[in-house]
N, C-alpha and C. Protein backbone atom coordinates (compact mmCIF):
# COMPACT_ATOMS: atom_id res chain seq x y z
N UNK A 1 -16.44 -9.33 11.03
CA UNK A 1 -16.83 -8.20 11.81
C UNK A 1 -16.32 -6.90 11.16
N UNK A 2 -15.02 -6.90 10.94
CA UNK A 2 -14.59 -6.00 10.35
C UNK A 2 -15.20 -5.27 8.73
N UNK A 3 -15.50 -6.33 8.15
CA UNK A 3 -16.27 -6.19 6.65
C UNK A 3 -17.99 -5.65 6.99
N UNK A 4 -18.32 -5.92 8.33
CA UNK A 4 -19.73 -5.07 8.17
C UNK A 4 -19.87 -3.83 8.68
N UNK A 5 -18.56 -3.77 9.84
CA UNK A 5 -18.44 -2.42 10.01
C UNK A 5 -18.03 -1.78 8.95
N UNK A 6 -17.46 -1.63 7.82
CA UNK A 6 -17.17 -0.83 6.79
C UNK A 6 -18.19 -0.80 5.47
N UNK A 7 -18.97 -2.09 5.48
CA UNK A 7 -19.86 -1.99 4.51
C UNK A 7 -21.18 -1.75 4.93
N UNK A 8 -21.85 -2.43 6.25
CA UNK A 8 -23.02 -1.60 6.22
C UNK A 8 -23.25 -0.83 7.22
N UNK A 9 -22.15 -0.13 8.25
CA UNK A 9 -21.98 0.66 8.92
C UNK A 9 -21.71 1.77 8.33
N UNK A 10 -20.72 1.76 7.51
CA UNK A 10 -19.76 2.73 6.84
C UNK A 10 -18.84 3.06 7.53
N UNK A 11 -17.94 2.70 8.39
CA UNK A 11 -17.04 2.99 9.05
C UNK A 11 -15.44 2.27 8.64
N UNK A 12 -14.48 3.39 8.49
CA UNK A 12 -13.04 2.74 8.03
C UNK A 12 -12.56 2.41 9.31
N UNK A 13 -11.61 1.20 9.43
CA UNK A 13 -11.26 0.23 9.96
C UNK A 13 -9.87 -0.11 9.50
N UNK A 14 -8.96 0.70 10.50
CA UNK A 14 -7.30 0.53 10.58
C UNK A 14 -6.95 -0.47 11.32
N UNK A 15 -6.32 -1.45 10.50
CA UNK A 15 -5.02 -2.09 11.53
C UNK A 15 -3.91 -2.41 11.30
N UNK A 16 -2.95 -2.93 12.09
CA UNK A 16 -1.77 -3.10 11.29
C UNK A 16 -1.58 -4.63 11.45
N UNK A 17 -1.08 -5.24 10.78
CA UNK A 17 -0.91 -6.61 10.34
C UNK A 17 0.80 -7.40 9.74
N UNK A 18 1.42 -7.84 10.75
CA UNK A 18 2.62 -8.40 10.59
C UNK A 18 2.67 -9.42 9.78
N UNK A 19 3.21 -9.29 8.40
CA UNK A 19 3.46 -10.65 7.64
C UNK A 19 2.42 -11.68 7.35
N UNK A 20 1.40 -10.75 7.14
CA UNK A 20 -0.32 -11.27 6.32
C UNK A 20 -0.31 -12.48 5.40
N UNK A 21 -0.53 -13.35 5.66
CA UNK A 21 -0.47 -14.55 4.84
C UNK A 21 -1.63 -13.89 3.46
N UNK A 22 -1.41 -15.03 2.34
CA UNK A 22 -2.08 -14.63 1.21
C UNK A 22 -3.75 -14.25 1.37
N UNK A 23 -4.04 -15.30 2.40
CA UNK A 23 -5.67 -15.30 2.47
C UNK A 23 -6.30 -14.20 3.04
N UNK A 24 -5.13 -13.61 4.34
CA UNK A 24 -5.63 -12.62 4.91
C UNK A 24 -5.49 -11.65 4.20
N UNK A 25 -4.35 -11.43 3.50
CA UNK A 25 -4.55 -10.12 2.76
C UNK A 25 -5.74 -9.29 1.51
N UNK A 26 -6.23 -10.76 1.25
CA UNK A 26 -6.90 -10.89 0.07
C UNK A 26 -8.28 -10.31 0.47
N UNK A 27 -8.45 -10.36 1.85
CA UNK A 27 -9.57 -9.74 2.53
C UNK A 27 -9.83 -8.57 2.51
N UNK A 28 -8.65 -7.37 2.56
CA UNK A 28 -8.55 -6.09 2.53
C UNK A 28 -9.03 -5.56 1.41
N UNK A 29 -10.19 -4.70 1.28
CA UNK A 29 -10.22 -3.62 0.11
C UNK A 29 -9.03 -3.08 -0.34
N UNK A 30 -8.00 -2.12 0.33
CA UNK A 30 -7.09 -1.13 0.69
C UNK A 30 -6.14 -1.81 1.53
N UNK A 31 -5.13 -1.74 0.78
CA UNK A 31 -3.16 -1.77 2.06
C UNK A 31 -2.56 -0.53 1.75
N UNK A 32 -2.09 -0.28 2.64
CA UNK A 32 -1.35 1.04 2.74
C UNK A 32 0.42 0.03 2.87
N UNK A 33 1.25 -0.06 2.19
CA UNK A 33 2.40 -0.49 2.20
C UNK A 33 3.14 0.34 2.77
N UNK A 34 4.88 -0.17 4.39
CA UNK A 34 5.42 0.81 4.59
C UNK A 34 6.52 0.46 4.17
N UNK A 35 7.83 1.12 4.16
CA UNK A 35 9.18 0.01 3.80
C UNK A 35 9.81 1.82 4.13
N UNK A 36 10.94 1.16 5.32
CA UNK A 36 11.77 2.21 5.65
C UNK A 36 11.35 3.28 6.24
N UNK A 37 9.91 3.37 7.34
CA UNK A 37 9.19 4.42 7.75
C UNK A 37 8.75 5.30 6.87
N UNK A 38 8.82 5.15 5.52
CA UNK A 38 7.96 5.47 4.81
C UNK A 38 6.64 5.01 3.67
N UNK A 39 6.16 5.57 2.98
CA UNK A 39 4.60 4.96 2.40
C UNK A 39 5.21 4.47 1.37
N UNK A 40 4.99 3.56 0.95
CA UNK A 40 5.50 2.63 -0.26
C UNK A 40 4.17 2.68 -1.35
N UNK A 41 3.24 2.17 -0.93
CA UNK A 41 1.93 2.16 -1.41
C UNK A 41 0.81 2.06 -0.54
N UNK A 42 -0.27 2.91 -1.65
CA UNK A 42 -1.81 2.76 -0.84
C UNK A 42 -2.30 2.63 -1.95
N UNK A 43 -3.47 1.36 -1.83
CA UNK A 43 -4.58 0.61 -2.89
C UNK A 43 -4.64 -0.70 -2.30
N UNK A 44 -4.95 -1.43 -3.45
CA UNK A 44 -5.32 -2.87 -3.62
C UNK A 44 -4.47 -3.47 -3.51
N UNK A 45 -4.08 -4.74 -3.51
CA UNK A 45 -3.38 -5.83 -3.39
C UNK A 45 -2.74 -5.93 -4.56
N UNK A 46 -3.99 -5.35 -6.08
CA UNK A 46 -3.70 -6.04 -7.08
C UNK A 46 -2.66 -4.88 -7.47
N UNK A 47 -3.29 -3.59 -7.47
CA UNK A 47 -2.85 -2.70 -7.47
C UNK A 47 -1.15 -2.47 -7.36
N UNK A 48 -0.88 -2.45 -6.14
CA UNK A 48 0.64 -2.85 -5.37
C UNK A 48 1.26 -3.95 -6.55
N UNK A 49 0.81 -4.50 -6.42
CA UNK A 49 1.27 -6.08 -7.77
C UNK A 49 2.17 -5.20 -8.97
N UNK A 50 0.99 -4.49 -9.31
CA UNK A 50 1.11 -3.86 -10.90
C UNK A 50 2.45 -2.84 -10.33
N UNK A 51 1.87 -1.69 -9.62
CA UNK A 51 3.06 -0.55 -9.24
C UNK A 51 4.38 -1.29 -9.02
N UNK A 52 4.81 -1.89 -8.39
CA UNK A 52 5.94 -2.67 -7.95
C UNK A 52 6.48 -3.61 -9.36
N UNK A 53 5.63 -4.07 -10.09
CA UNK A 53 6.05 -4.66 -11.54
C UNK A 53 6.69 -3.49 -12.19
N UNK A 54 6.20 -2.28 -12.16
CA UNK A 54 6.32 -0.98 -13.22
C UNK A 54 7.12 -0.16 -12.90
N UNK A 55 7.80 -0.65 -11.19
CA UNK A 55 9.11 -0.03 -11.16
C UNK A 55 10.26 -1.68 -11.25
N UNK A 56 10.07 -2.44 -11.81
CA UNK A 56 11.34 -3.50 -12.25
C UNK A 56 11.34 -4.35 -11.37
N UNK A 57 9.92 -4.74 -10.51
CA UNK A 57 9.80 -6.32 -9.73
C UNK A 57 9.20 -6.84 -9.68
N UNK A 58 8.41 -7.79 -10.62
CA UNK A 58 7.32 -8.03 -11.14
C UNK A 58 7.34 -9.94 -9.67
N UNK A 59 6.09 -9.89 -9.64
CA UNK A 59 5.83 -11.22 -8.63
C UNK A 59 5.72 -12.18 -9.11
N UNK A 60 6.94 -13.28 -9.11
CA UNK A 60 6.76 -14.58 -10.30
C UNK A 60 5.77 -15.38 -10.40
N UNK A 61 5.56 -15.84 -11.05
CA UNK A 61 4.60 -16.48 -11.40
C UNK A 61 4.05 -17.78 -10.08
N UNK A 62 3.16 -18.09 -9.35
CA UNK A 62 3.01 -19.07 -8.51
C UNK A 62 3.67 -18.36 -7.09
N UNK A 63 4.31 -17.49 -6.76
CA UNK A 63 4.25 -16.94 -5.53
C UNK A 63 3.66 -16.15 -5.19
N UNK A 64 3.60 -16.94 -3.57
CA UNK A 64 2.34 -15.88 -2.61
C UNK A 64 2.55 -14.27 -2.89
N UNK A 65 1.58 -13.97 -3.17
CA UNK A 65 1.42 -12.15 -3.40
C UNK A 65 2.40 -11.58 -1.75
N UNK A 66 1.47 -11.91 -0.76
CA UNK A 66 1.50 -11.24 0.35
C UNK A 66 3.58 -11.43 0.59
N UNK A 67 3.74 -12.98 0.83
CA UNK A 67 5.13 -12.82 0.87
C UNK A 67 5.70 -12.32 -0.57
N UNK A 68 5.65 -12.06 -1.57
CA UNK A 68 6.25 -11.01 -2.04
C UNK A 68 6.51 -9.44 -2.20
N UNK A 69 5.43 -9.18 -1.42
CA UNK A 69 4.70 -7.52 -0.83
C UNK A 69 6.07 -7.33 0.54
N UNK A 70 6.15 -8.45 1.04
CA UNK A 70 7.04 -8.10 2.31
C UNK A 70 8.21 -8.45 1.51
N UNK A 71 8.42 -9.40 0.82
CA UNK A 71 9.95 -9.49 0.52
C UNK A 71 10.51 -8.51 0.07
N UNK A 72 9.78 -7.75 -0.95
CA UNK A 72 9.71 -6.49 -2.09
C UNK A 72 10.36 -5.26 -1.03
N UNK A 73 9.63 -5.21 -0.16
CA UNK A 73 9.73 -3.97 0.85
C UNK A 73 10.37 -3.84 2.22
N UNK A 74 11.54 -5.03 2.21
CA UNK A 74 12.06 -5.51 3.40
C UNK A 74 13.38 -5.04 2.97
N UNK A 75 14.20 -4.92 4.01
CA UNK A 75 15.26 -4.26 4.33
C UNK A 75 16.16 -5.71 4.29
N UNK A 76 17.49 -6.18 3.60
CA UNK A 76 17.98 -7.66 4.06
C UNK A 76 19.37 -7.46 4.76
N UNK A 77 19.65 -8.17 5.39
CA UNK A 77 20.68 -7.78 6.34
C UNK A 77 21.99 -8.07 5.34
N UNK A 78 21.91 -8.76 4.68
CA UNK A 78 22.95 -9.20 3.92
C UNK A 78 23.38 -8.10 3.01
N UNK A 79 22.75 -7.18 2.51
CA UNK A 79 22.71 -6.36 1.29
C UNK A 79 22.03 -4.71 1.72
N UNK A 80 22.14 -4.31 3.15
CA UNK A 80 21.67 -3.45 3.44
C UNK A 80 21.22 -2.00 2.79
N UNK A 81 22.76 -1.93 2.45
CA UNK A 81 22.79 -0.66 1.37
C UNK A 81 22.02 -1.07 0.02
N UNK A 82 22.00 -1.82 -0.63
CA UNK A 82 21.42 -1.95 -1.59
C UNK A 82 19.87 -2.06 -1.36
N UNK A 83 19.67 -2.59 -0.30
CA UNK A 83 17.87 -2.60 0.10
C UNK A 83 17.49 -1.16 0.38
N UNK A 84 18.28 -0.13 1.32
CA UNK A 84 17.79 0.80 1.53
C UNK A 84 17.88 1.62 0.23
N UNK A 85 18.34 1.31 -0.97
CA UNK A 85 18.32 2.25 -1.77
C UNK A 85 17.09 1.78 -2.81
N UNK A 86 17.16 0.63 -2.70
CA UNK A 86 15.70 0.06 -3.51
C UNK A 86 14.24 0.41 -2.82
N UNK A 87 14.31 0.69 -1.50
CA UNK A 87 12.87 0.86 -0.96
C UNK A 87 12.92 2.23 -1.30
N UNK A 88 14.05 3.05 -1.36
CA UNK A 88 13.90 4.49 -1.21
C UNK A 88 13.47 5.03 -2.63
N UNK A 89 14.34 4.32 -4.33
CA UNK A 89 13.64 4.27 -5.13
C UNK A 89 11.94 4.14 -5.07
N UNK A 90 11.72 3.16 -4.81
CA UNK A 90 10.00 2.65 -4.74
C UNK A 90 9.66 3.65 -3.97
N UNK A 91 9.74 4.03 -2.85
CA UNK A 91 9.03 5.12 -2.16
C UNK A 91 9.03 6.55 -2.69
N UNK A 92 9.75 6.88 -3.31
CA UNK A 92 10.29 8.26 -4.03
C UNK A 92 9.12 7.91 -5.38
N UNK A 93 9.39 7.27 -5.91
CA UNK A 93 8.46 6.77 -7.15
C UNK A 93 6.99 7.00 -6.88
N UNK A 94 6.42 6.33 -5.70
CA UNK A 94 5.09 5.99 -5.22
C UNK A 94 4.29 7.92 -4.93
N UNK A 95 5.73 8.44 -4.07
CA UNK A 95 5.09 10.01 -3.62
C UNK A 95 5.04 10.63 -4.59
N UNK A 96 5.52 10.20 -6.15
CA UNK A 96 5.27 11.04 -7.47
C UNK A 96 3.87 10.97 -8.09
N UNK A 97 4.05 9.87 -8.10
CA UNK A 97 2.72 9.17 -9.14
C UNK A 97 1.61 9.87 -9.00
N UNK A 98 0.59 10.07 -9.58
CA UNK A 98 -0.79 10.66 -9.55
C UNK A 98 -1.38 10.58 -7.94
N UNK A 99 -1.64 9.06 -8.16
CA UNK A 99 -2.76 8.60 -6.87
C UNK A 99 -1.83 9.37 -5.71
N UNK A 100 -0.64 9.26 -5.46
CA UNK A 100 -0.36 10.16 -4.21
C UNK A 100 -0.40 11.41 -4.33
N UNK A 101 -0.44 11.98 -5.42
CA UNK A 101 -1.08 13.24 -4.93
C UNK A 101 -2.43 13.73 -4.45
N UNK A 102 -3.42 12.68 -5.14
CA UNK A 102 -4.44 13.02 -5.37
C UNK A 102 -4.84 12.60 -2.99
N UNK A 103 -4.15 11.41 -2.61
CA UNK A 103 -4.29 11.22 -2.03
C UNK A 103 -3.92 12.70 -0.92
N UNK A 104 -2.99 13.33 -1.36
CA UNK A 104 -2.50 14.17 -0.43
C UNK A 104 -3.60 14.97 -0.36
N UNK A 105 -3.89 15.23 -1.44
CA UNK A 105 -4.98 16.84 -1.71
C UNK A 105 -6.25 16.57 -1.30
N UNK A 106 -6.46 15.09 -0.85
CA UNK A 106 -7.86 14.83 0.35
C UNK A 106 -7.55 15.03 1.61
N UNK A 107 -6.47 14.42 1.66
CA UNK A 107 -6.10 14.51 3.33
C UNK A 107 -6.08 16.25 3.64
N UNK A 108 -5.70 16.77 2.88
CA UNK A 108 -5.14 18.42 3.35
C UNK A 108 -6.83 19.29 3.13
N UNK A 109 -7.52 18.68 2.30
CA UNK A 109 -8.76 19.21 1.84
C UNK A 109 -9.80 18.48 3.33
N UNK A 110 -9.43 17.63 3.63
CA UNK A 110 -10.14 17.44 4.82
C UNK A 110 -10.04 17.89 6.03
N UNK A 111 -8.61 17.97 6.39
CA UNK A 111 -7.75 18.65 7.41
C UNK A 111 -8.28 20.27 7.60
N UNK A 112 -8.71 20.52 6.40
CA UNK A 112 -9.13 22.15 6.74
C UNK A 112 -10.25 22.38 6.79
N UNK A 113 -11.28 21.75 6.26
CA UNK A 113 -12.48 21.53 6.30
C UNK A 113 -13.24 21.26 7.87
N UNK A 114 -12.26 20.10 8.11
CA UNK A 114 -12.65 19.97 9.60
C UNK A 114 -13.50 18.29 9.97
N UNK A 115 -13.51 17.94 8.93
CA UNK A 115 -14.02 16.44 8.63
C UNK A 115 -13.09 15.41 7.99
N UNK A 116 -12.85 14.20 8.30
CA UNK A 116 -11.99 13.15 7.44
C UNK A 116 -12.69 12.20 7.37
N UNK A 117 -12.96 11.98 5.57
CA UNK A 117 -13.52 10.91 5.21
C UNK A 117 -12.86 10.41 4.04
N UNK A 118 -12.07 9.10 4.62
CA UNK A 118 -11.56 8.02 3.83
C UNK A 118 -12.06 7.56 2.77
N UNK A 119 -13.30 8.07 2.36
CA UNK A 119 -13.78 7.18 1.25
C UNK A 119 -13.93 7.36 0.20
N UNK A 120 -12.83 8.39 -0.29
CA UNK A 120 -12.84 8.75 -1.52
C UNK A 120 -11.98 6.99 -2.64
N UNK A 121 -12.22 7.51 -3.85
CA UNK A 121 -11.84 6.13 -4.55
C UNK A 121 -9.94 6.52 -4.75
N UNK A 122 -10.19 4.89 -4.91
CA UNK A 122 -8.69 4.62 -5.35
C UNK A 122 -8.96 4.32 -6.41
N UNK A 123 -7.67 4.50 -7.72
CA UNK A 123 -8.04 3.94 -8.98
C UNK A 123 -7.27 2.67 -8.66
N UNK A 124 -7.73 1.97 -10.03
CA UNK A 124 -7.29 0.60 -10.17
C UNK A 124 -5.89 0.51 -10.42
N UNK A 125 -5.48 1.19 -11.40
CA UNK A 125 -4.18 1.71 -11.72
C UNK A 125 -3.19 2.95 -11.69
N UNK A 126 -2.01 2.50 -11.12
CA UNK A 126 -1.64 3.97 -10.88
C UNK A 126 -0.65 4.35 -11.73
C-alpha cells in the first residue's frame, strides 16, 4: 500500500519504525537515521552502509544491515560516555557532508516558497 501511494500516486509516506528487521528495511527507498535526538543519516540503506564505513564502522561481513544500523547508532548502557561521543562524532560528520546541506537548502527553499516537496534526489554517495 505504501509503495503505490508513493509511486503511482506520488505521495511521500512517513513512518517511524522500531528495530526494522532486514526485510523490512530493504523496502524503504529513503531512512532518515536518528541517534541521540539527532539526524545521523538521510538516504538509502546502502547509502548509510557506505557513510558509517567512511567514518570507521564498516558492517561485517554476513550481518543483518538493519541490526547493525541500530547497533551503530545506539546509546549502550555499559559504555555510555563513549557511545554518546561516537553518535555525536557521526552526527556532527553527517550535518557537514554535502548531501546535508544540500538537504537543508530544499527544506529552507521550500519553507519560503510556500510548497514542500520531498522529491528532490538523494545521491548514491555521500
Amino acid at each position: 500500500m505504501m509503495r503505490e501511494l508513493t509511486s503511482q500516486r506520488k505521495k511521500t509516506v512517513l513512518c517511524t519504525i522500531h528495530q526494522p528487521s532486514s526485510e523490512l528495511i530493504d523496502m524503504f527507498d529513503k531512512i532518515i537515521l536518528l541517534a541521540d535526538s539527532r539526524t545521523a543519516f538521510i538516504g538509502s540503506k546502502d547509502a548509510a552502509l557506505a557513510f558509517l564505513e567512511s567514518q570507521g564502522y564498516p558492517c561485517p561481513y554476513g550481518y543483518n544491515p538493519a541490526d547493525f544500523l541500530i547497533k551503530s547508532l545506539a546509546v549502550t548502557t555499559n559504555d555510555e560516555l563513549s557511545s554518546r561521543r561516537r553518535l555525536k562524532r557521526i552526527c556532527d560528520e553527517f550535518s557537514v557532508c554535502d548531501f546535508a546541506k544540500e538537504v537543508d537548502l530544499e527544506i529552507n527553499y521550500q519553507t519560503h516558497v510556500g510548497t514542500y516537496d520531498v522529491s528532490f534526489e538523494i545521491p548514491s554517495r555521500i
